[in-house]
C-alpha atoms as a PDB file:
ATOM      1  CA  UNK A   1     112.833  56.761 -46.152  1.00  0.00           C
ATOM      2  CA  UNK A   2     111.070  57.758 -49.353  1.00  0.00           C
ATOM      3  CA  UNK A   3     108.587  54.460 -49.149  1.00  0.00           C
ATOM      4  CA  UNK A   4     107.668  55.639 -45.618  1.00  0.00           C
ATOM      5  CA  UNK A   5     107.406  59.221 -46.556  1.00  0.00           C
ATOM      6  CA  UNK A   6     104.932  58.042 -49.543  1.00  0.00           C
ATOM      7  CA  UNK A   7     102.948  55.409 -47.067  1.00  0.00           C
ATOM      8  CA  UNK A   8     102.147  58.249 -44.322  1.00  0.00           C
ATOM      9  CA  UNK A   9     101.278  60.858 -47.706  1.00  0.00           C
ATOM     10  CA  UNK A  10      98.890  58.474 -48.483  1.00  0.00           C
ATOM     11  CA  UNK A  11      97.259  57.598 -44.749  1.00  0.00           C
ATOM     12  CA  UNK A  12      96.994  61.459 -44.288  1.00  0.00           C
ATOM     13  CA  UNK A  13      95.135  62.136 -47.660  1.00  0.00           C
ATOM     14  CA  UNK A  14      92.984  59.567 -46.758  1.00  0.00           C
ATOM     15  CA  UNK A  15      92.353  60.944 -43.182  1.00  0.00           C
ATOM     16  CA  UNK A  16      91.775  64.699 -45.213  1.00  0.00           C
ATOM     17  CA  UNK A  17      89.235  62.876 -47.487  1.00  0.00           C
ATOM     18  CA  UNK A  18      87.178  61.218 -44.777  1.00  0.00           C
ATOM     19  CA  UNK A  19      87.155  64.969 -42.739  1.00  0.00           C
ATOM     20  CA  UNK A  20      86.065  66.907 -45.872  1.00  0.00           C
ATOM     21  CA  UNK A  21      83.080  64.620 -46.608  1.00  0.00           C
ATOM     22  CA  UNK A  22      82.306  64.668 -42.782  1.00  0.00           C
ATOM     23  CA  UNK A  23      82.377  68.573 -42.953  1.00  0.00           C
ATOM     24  CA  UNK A  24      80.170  68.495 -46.294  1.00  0.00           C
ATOM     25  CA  UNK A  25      77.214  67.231 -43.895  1.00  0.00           C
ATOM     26  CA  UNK A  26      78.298  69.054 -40.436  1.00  0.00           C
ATOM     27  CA  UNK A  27      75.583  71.197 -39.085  1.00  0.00           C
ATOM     28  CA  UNK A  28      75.921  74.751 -39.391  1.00  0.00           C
ATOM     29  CA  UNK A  29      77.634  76.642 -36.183  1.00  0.00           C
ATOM     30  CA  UNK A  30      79.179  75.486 -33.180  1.00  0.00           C
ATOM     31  CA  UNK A  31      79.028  74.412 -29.969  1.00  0.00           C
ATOM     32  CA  UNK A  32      80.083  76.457 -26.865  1.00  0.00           C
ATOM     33  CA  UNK A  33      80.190  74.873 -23.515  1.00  0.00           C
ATOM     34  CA  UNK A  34      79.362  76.279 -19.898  1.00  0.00           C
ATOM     35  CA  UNK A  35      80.201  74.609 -16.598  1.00  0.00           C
ATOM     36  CA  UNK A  36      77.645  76.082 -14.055  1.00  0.00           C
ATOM     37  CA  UNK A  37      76.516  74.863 -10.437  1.00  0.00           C
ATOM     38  CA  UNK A  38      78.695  71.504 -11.382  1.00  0.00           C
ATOM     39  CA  UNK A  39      76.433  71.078 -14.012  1.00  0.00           C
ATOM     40  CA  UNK A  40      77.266  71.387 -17.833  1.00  0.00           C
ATOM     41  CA  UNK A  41      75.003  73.208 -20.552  1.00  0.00           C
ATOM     42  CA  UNK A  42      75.503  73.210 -24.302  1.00  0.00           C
ATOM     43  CA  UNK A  43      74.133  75.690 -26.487  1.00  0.00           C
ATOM     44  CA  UNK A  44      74.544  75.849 -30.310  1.00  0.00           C
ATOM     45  CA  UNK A  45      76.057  79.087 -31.598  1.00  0.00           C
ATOM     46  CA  UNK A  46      75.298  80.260 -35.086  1.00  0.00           C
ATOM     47  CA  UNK A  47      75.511  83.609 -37.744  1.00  0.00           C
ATOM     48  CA  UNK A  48      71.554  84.858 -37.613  1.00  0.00           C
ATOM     49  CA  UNK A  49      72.121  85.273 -41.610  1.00  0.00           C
ATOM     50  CA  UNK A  50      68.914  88.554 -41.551  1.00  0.00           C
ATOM     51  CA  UNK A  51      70.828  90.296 -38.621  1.00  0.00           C
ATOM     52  CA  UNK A  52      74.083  89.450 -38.979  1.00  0.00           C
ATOM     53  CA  UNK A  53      74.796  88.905 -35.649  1.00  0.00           C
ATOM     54  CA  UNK A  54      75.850  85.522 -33.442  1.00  0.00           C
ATOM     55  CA  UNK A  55      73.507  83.891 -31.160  1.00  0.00           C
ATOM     56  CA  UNK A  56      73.124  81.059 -29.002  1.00  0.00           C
ATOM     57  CA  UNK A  57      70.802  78.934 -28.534  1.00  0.00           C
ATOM     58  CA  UNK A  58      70.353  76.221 -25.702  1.00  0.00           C
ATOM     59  CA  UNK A  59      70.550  72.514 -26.713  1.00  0.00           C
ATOM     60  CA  UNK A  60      68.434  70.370 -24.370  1.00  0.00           C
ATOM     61  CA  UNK A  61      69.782  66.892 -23.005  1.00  0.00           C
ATOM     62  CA  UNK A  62      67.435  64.730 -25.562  1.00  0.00           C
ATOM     63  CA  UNK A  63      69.335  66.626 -28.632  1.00  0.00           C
ATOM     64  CA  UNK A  64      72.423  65.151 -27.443  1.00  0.00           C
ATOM     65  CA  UNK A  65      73.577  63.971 -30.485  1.00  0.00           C
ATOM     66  CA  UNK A  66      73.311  67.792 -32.251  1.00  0.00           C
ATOM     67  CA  UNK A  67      75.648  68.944 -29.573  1.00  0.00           C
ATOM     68  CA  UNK A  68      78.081  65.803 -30.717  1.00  0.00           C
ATOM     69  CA  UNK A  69      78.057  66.521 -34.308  1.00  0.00           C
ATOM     70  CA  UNK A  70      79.089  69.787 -33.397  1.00  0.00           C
ATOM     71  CA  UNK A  71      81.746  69.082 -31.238  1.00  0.00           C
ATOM     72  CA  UNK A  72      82.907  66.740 -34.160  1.00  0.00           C
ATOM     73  CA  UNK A  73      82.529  69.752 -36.889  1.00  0.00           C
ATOM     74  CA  UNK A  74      84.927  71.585 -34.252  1.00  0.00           C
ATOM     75  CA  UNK A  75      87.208  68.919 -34.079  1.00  0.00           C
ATOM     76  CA  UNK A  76      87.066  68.021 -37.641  1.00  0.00           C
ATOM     77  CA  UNK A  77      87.912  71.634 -38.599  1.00  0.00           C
ATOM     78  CA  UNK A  78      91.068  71.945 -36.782  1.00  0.00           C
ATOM     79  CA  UNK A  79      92.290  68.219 -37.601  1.00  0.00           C
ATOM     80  CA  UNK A  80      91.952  69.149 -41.185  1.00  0.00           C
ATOM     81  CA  UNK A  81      93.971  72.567 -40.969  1.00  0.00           C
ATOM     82  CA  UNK A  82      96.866  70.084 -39.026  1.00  0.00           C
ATOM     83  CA  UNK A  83      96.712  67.442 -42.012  1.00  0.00           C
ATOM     84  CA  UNK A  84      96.856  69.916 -44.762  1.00  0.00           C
ATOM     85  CA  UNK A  85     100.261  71.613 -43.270  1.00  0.00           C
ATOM     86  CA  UNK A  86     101.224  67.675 -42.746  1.00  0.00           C
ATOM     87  CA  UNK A  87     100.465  66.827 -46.409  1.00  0.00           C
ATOM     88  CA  UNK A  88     102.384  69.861 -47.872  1.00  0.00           C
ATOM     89  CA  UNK A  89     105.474  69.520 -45.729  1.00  0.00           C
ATOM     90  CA  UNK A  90     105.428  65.904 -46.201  1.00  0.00           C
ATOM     91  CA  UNK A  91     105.299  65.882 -49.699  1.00  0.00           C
ATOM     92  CA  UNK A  92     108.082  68.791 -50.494  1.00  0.00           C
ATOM     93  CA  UNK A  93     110.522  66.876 -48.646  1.00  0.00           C
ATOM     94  CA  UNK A  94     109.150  63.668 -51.290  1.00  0.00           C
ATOM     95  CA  UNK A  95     109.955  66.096 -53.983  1.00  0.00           C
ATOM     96  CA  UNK A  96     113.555  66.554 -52.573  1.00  0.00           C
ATOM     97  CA  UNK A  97     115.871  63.473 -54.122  1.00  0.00           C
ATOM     98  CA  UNK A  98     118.647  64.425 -51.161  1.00  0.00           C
ATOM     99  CA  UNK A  99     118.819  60.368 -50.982  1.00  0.00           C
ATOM    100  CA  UNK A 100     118.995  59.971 -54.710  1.00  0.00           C
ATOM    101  CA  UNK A 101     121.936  62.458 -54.586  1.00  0.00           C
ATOM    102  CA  UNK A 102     123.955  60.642 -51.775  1.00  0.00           C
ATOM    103  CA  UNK A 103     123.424  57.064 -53.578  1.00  0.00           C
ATOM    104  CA  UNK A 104     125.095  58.830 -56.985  1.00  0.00           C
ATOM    105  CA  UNK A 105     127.674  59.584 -54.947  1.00  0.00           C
ATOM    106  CA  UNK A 106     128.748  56.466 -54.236  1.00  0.00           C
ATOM    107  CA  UNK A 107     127.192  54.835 -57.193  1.00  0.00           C
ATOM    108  CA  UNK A 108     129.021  56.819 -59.565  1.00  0.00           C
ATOM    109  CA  UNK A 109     132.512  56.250 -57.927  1.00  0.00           C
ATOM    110  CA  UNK A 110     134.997  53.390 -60.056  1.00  0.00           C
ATOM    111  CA  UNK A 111     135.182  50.225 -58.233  1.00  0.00           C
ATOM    112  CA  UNK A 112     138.671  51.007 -57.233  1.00  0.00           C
ATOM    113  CA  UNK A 113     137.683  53.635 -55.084  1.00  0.00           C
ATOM    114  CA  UNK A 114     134.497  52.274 -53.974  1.00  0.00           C
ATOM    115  CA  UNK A 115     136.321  49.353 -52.400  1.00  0.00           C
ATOM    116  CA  UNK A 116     138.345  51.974 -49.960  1.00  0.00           C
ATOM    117  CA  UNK A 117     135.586  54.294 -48.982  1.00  0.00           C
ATOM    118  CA  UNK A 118     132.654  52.527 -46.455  1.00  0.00           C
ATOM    119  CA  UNK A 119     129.764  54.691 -47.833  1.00  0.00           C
ATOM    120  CA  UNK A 120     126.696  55.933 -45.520  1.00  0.00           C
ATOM    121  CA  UNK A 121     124.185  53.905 -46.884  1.00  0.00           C
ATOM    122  CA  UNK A 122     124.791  51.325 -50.279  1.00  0.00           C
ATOM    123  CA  UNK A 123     121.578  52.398 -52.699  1.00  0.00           C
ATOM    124  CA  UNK A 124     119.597  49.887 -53.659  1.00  0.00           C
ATOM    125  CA  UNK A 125     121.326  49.578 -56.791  1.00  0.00           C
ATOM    126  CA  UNK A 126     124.303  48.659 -55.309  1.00  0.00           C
ATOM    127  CA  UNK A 127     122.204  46.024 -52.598  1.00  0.00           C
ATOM    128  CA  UNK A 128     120.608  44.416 -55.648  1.00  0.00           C
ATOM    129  CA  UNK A 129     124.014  43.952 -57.355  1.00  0.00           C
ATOM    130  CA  UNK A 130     125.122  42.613 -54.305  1.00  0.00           C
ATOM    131  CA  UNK A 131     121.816  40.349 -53.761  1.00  0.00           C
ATOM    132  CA  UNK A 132     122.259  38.904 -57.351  1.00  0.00           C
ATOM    133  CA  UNK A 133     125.942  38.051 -56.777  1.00  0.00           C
ATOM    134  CA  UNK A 134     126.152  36.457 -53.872  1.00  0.00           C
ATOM    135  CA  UNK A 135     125.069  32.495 -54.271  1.00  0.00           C
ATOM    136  CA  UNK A 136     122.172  30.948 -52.144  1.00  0.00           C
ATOM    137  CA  UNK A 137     122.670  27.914 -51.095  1.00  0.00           C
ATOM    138  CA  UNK A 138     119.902  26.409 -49.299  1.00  0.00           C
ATOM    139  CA  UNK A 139     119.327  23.783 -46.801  1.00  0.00           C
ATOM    140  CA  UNK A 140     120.399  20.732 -47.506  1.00  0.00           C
ATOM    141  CA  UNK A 141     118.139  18.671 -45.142  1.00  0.00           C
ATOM    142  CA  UNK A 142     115.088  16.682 -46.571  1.00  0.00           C
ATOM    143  CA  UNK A 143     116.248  17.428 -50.360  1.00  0.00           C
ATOM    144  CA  UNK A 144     113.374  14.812 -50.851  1.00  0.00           C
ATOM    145  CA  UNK A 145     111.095  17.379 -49.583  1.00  0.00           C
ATOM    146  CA  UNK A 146     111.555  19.747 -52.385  1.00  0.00           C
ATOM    147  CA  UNK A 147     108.770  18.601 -54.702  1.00  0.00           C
ATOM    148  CA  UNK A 148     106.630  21.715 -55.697  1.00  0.00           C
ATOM    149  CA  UNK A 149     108.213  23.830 -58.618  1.00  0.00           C
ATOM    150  CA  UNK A 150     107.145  27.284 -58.446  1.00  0.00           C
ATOM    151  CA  UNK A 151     106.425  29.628 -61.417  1.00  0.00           C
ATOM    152  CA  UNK A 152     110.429  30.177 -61.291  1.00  0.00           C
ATOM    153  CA  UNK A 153     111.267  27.143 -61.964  1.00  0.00           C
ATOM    154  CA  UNK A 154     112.793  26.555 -57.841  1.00  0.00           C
ATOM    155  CA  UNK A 155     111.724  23.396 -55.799  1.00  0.00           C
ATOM    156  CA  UNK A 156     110.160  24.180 -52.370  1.00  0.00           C
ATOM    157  CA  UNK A 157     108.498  22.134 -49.488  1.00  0.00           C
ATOM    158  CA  UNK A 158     104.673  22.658 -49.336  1.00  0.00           C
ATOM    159  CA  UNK A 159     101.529  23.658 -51.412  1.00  0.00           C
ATOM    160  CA  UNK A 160     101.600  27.019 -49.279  1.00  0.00           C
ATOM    161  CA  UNK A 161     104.951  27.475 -49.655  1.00  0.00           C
ATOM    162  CA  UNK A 162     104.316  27.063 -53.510  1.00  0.00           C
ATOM    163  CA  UNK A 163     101.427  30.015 -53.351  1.00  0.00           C
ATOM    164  CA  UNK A 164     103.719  32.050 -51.365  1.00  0.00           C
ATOM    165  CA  UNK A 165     106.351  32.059 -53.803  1.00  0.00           C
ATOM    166  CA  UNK A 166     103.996  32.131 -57.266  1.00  0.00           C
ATOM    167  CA  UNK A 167     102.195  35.541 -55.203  1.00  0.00           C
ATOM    168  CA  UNK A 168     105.979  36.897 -54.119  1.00  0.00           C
ATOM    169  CA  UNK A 169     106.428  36.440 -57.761  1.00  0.00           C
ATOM    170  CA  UNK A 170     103.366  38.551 -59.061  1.00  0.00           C
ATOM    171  CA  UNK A 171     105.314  41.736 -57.436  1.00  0.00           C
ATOM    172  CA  UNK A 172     108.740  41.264 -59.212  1.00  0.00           C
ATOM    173  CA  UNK A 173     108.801  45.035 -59.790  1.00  0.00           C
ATOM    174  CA  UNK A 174     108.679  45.817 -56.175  1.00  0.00           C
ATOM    175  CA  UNK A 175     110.222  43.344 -54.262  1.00  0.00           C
ATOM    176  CA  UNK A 176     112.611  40.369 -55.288  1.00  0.00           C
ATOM    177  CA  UNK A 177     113.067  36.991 -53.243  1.00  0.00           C
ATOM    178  CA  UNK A 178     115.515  34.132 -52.647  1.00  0.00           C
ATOM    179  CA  UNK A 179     114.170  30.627 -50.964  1.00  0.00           C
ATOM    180  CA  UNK A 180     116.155  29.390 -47.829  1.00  0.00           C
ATOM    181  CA  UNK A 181     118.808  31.399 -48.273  1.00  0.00           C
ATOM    182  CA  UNK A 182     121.140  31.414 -45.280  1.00  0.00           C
ATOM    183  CA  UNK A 183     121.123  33.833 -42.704  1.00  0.00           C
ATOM    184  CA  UNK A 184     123.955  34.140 -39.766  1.00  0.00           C
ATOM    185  CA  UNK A 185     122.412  34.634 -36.224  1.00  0.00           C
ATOM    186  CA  UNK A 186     123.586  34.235 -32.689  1.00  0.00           C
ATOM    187  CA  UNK A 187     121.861  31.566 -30.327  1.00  0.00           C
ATOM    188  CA  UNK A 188     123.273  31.136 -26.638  1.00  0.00           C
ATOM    189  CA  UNK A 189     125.818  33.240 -27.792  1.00  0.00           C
ATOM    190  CA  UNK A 190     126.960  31.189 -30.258  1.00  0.00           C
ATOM    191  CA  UNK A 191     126.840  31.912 -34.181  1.00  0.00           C
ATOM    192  CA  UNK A 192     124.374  29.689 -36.089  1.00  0.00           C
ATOM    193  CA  UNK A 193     123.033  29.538 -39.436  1.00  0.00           C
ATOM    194  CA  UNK A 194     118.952  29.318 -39.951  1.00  0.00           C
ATOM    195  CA  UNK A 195     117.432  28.934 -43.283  1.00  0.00           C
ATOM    196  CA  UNK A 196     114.194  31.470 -43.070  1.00  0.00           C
ATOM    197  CA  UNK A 197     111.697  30.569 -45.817  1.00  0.00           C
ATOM    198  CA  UNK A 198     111.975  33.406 -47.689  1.00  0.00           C
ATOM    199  CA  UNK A 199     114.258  36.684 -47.965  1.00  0.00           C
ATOM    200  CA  UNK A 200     112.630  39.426 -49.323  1.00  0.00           C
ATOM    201  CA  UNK A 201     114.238  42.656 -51.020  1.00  0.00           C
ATOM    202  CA  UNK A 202     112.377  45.649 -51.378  1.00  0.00           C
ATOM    203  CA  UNK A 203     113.782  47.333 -54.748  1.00  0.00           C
ATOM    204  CA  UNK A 204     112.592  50.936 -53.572  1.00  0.00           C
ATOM    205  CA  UNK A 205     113.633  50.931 -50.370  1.00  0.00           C
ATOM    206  CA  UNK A 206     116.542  48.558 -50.083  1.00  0.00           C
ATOM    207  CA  UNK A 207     114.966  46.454 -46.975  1.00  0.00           C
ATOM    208  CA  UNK A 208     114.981  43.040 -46.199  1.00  0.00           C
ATOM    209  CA  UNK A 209     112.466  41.110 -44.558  1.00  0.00           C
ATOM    210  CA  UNK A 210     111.848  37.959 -43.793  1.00  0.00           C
ATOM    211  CA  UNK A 211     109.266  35.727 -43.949  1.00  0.00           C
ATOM    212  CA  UNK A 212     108.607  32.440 -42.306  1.00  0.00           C
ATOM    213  CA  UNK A 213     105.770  30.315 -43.155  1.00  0.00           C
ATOM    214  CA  UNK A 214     104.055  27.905 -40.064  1.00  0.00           C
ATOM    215  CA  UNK A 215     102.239  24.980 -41.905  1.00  0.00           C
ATOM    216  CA  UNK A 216     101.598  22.595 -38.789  1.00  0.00           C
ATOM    217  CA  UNK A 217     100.639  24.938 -35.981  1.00  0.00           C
ATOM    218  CA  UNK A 218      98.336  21.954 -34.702  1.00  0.00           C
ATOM    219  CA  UNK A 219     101.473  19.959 -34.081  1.00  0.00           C
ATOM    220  CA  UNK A 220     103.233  20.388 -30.395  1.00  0.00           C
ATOM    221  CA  UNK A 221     106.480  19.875 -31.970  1.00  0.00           C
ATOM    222  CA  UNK A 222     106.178  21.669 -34.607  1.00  0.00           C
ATOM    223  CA  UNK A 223     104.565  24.786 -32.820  1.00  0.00           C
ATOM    224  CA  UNK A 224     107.087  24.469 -30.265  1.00  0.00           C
ATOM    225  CA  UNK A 225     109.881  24.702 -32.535  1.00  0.00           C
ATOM    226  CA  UNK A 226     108.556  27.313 -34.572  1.00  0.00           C
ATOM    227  CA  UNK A 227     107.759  29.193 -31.450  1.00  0.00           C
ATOM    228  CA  UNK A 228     111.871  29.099 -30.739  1.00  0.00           C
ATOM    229  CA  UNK A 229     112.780  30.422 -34.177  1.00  0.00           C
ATOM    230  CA  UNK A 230     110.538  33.557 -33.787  1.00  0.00           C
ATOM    231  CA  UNK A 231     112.582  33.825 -30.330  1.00  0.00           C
ATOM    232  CA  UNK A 232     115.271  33.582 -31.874  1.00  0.00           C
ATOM    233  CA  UNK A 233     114.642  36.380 -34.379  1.00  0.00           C
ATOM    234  CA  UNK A 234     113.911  38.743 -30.974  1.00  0.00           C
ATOM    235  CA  UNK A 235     116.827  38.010 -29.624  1.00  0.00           C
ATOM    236  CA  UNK A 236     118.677  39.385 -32.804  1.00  0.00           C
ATOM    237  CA  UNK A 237     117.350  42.872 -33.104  1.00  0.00           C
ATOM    238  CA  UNK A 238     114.354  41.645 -35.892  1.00  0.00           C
ATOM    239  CA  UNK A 239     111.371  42.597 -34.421  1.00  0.00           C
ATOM    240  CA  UNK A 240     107.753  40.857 -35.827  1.00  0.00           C
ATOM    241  CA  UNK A 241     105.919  42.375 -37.995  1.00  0.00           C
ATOM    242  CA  UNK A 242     108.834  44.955 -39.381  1.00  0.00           C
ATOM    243  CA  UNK A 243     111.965  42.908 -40.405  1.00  0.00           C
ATOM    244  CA  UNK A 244     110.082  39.711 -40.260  1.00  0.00           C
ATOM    245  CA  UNK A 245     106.415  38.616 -40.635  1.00  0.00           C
ATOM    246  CA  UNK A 246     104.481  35.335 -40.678  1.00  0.00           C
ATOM    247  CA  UNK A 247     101.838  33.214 -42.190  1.00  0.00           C
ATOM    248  CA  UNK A 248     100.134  30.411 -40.483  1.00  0.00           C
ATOM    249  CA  UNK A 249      98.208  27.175 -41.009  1.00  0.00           C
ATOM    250  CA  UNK A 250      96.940  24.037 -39.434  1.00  0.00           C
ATOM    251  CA  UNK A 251      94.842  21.227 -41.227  1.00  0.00           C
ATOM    252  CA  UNK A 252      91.440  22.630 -40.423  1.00  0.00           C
ATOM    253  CA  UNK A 253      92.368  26.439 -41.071  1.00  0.00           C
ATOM    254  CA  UNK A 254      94.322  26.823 -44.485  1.00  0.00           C
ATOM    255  CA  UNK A 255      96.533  29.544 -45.863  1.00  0.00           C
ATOM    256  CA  UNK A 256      94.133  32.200 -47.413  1.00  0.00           C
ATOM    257  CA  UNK A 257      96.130  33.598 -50.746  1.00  0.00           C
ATOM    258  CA  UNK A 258      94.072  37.341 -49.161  1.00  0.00           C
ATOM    259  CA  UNK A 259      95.936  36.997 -46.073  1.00  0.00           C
ATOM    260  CA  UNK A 260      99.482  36.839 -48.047  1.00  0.00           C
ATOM    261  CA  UNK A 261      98.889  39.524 -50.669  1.00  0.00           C
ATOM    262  CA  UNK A 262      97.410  41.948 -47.343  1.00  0.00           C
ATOM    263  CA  UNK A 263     101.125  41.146 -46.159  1.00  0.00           C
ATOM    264  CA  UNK A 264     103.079  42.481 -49.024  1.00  0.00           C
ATOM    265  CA  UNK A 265     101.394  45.549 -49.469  1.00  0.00           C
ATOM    266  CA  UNK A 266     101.364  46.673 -46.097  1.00  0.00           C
ATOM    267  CA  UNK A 267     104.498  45.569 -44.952  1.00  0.00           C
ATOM    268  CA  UNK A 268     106.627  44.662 -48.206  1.00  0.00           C
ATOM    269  CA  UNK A 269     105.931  47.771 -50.371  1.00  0.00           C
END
């Protein structure tokens, strides 16, 4: 909740710079509209700074674009009023550590008592204690396969799947991962096991994602088969994009390193 509280703090001050800098070069006054005869008229209305009084002054059809940048100034204006409430409520409730104080709860509990009380939420404290417990054991088809050694020290399956893992690395203080760890999953209403290529757990917000890497996309079979795991995802409540994302390839069109690291910072962190 935090992470997302943070993420939109930042897209609104962004928004709030881009308006200010807007309004730095907005013309002076603004615009009133009048609807006569079916026909609309602008005029530009403005403090006469000797008199001290407002007038109004027509805008003709070929200084369209004056009549614009004053509808944007008016616009503008109000947005940035709406953002700057947005910003301070936003970031008084990130100042609040309401979830900090429910994870101590738990946290702070003996393990005698924390194994007879089903807490509201485990902190991710408790998830990476849990996460660095429980043993991976990956896929045991193709062992052959595994012939790249990543900066860990792991074997995976490809080149890409090599950079994927060295740049999942680079973030160990955000996120950690495990390599085709198991994951339980009904198919045809049946429970299965899939191997996805990586599990990925956010250490601020205590989320897992997925991500699945598609080296052969130029292959029928391939592409077909992929196309049935990302089904099969759906059809367990993890939707594309949020609980699971992607990275693609065929022969001609390699994995781009940009395209992995864009990834993790807008969906990972």
């Amino acid at each position: 909740m935090k992470q997302i509280i943070q993420k939109r703090l930042s897209e609104m001050k962004q928004n709030l710079t881009k308006i200010n800098r807007a309004l730095e070069s907005a013309p002076g006054g603004g615009l009133k509209i009048r609807k006569m005869d079916g026909k609309v008229y602008y005029f530009h209305q403005f403090k006469n700074d000797e008199t001290g009084k407002y007038e109004k002054q027509y805008i003709k059809k070929s200084n369209v674009e004056f009549a614009r940048a004053l509808a944007q100034k008016g616009y503008d204006s109000k947005a940035k009023n709406l953002i700057e409430k947005q910003i301070a409520l936003l970031e008084k409730i990130d100042r609040d550590d309401f979830e900090d104080k429910i994870d101590e709860l738990y946290d702070l509990l003996i393990p005698e008592r924390k194994q007879l009380i089903k807490p509201i939420r485990l902190s991710v404290k408790e998830q990476l204690r849990t996460w660095n417990a429980e043993e991976c054991k990956p896929i045991q088809l193709f062992p052959e396969n595994l012939k790249y050694e990543t900066i860990r020290g792991e074997m995976v399956r490809s080149k890409s799947e090599l950079i994927i893992a060295n740049i999942l690395n680079q973030y160990q203080n955000e996120i950690v991962y495990k390599y085709e760890c198991p994951l339980e999953v009904i198919i045809g209403g049946e429970k299965r096991i899939i191997y996805p290529d990586f599990t990925i757990l956010n250490l601020r917000s205590g989320k897992i994602t997925y991500l699945e890497h598609a080296g052969k996309m130029d292959e029928p079979r391939y592409a077909n088969d992929f196309v049935k795991k990302v089904n099969t995802y759906h059809e367990n409540g993890m939707i594309p994009g949020r609980d699971v994302i992607f990275t693609y390839e065929t022969q001609n069109n390699p994995l781009k390193t940009q395209n992995i690291r864009h990834l993790i910072e807008e969906v990972l962190l």
